[in-house]
C-alpha atoms as a PDB file:
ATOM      1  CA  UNK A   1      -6.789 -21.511 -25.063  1.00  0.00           C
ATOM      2  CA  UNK A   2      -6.577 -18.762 -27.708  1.00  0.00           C
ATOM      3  CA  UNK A   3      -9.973 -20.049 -28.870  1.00  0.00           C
ATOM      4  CA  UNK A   4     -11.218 -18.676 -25.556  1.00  0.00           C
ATOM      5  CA  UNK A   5      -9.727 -15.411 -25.629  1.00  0.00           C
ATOM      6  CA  UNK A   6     -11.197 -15.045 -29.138  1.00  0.00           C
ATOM      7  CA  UNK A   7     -14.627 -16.364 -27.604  1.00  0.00           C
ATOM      8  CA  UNK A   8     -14.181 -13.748 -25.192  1.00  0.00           C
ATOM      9  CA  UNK A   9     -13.460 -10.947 -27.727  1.00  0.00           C
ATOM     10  CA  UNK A  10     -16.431 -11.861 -29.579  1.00  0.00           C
ATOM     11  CA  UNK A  11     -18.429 -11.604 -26.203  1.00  0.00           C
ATOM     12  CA  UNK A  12     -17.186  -8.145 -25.410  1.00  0.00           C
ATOM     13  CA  UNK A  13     -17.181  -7.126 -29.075  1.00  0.00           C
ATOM     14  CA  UNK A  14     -21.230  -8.252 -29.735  1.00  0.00           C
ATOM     15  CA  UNK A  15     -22.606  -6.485 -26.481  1.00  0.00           C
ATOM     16  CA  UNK A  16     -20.116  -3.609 -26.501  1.00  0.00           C
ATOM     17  CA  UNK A  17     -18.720  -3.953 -23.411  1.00  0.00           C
ATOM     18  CA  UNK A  18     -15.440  -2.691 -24.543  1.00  0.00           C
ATOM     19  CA  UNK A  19     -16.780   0.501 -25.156  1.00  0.00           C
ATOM     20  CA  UNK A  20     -19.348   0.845 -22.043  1.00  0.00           C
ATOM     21  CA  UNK A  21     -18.282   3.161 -20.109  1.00  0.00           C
ATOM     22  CA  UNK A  22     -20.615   1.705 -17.018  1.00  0.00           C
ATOM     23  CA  UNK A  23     -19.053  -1.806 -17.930  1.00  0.00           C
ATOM     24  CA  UNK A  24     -15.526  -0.382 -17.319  1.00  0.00           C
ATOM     25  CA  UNK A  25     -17.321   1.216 -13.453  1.00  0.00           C
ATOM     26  CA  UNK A  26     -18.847  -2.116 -12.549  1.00  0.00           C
ATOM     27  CA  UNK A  27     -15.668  -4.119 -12.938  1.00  0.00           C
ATOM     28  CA  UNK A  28     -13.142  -1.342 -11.542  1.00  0.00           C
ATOM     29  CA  UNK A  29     -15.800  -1.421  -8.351  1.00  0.00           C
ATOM     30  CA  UNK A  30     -15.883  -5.951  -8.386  1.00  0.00           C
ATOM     31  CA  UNK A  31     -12.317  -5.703  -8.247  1.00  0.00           C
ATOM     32  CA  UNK A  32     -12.526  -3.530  -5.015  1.00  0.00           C
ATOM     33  CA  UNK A  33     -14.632  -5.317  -3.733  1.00  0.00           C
ATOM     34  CA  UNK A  34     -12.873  -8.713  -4.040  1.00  0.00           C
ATOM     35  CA  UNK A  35     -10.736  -9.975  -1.368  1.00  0.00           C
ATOM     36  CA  UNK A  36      -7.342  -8.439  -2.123  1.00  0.00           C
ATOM     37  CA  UNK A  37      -5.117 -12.005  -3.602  1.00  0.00           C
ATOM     38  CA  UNK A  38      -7.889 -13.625  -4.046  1.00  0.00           C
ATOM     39  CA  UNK A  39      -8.313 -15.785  -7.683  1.00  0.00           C
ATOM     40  CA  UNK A  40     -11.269 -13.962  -7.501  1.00  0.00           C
ATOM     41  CA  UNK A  41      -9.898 -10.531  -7.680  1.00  0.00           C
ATOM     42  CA  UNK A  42      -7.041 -11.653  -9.964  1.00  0.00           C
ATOM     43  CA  UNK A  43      -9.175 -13.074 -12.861  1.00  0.00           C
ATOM     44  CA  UNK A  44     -11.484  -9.864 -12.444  1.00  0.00           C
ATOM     45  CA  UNK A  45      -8.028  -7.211 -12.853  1.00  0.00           C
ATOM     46  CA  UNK A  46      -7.211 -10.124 -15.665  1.00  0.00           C
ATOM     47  CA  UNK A  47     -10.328  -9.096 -17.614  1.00  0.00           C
ATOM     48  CA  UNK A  48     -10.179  -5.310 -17.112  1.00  0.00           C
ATOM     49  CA  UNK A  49      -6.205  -5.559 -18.281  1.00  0.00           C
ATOM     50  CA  UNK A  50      -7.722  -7.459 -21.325  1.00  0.00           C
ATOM     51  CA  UNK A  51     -10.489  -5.083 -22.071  1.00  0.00           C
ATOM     52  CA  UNK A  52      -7.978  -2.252 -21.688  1.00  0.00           C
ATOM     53  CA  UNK A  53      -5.703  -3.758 -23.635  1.00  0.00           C
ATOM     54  CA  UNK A  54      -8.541  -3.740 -27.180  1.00  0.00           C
ATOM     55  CA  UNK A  55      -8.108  -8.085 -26.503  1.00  0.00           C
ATOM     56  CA  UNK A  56      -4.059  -8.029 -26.657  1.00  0.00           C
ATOM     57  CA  UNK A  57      -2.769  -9.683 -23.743  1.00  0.00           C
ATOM     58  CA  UNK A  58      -2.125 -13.148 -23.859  1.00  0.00           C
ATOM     59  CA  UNK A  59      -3.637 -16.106 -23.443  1.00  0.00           C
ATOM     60  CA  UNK A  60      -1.602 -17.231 -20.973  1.00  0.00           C
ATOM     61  CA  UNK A  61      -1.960 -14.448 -18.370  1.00  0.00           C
ATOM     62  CA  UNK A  62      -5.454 -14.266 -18.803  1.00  0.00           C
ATOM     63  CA  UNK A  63      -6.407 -17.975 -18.151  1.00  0.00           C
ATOM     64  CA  UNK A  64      -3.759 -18.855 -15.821  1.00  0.00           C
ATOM     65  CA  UNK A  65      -5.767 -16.696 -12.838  1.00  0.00           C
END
């Protein structure tokens, strides 16, 4: 699985997503949107942790939505 974090840190790193201000707005506003519990809403407050985070938060807690 760390091969998919590190896909998804390339991702965010080649469109600059972690720096995108709008990016940040349009998943704070998914995640309020979502259905609160939902594994919807959990893997979307999974990815904003990890893109707050600069890609440190593990692999475990970011796949296992």
């Amino acid at each position: 699985m760390s091969g998919d974090v590190t896909r998804v840190d390339n991702y965010l790193e080649r469109r600059t997503l972690r720096r995108n201000q709008l990016f940040h707005q349009l998943l704070q506003a998914l995640i309020e949107l979502a259905p609160h519990a939902s594994e919807e809403r959990s893997l979307l407050e999974s990815i904003s942790n990890h893109v707050g985070a600069g890609g440190k938060q593990t692999t475990a807690s970011f796949f296992n939505s």
